[in-house]
Protein backbone atom coordinates (compact mmCIF):
# COMPACT_ATOMS: atom_id res chain seq x y z
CA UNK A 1 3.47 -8.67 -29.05
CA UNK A 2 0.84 -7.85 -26.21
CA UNK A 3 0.92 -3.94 -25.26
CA UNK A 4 -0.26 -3.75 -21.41
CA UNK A 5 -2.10 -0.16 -21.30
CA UNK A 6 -0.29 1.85 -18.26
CA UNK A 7 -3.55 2.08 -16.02
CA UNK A 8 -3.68 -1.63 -16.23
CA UNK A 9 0.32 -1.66 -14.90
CA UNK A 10 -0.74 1.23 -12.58
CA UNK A 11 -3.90 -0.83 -10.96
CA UNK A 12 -2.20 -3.91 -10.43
CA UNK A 13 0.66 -2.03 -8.82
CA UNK A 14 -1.35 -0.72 -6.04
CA UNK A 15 -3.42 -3.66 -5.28
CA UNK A 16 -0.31 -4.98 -4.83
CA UNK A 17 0.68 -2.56 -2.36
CA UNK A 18 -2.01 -3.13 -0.73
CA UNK A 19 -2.43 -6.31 -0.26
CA UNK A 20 1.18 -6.19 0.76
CA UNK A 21 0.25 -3.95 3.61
CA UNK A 22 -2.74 -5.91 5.05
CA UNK A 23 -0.13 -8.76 5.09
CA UNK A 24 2.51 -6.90 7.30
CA UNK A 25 -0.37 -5.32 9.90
CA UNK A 26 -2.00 -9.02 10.35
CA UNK A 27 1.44 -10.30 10.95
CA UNK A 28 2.25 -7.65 13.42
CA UNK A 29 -1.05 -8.36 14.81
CA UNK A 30 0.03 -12.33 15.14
CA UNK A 31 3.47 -11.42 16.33
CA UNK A 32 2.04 -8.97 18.85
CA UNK A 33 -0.61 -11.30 20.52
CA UNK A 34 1.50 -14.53 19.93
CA UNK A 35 4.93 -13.14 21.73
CA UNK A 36 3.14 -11.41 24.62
CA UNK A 37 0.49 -14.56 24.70
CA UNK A 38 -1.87 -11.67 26.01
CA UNK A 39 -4.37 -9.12 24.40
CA UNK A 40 -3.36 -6.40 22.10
CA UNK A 41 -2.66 -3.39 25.13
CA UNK A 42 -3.03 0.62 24.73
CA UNK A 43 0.89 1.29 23.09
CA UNK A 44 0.68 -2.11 21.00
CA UNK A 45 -2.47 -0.89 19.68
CA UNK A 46 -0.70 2.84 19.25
CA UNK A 47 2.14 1.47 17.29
CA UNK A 48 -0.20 -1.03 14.52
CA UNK A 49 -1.94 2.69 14.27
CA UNK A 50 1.25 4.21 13.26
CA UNK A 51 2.47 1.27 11.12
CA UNK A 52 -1.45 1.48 9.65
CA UNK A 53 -1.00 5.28 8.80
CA UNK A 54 2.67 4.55 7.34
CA UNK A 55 0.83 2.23 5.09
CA UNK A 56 -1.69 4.50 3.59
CA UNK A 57 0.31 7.79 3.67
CA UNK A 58 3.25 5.50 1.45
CA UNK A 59 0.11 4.26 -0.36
CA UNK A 60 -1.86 7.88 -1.27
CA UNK A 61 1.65 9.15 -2.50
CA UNK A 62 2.27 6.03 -4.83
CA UNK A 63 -1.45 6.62 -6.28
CA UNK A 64 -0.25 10.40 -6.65
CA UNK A 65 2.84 9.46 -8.52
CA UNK A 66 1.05 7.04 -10.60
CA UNK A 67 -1.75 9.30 -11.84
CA UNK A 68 1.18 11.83 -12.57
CA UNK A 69 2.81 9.21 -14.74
CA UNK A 70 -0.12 8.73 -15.90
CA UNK A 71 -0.68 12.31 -17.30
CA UNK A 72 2.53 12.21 -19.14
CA UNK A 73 2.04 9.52 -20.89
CA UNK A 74 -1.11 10.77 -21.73
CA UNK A 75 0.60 13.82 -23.35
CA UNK A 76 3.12 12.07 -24.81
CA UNK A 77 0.56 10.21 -27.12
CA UNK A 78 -1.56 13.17 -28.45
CA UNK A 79 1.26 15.52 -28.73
């Protein structure tokens, strides 16, 4: 039986996550400039900011819970 170390799990959870999120902003993107058949204008560009920020705020506290599983685990196995 294979035992996947939890940093391993951890890593290829947030590369994941992030690929996930460059998906969804390059589709908004496409959506954006395909559906208005113009350039990207001043409150489009606002609101893939916001979406943008979303992403990496949702991102930074996933890394944050994941290091904190992390530690427990950690002190699971030497105590």
């Amino acid at each position: 039986m294979w035992i996947i170390p939890s940093w391993a799990i951890g890593t290829a959870f947030v590369v994941c996550v992030v690929a996930c999120a460059q998906v969804v902003v390059r589709r908004l993107i496409g959506s954006t400039v395909k559906s208005a058949g113009r350039t990207l204008t001043d409150p489009d560009v606002a609101r893939l900011t916001q979406a943008l920020d979303d992403m990496q705020r949702r991102l930074g506290e996933l890394e944050e819970r994941m290091d904190f599983a992390e530690r427990l685990l950690a002190k699971g196995r030497v105590g």
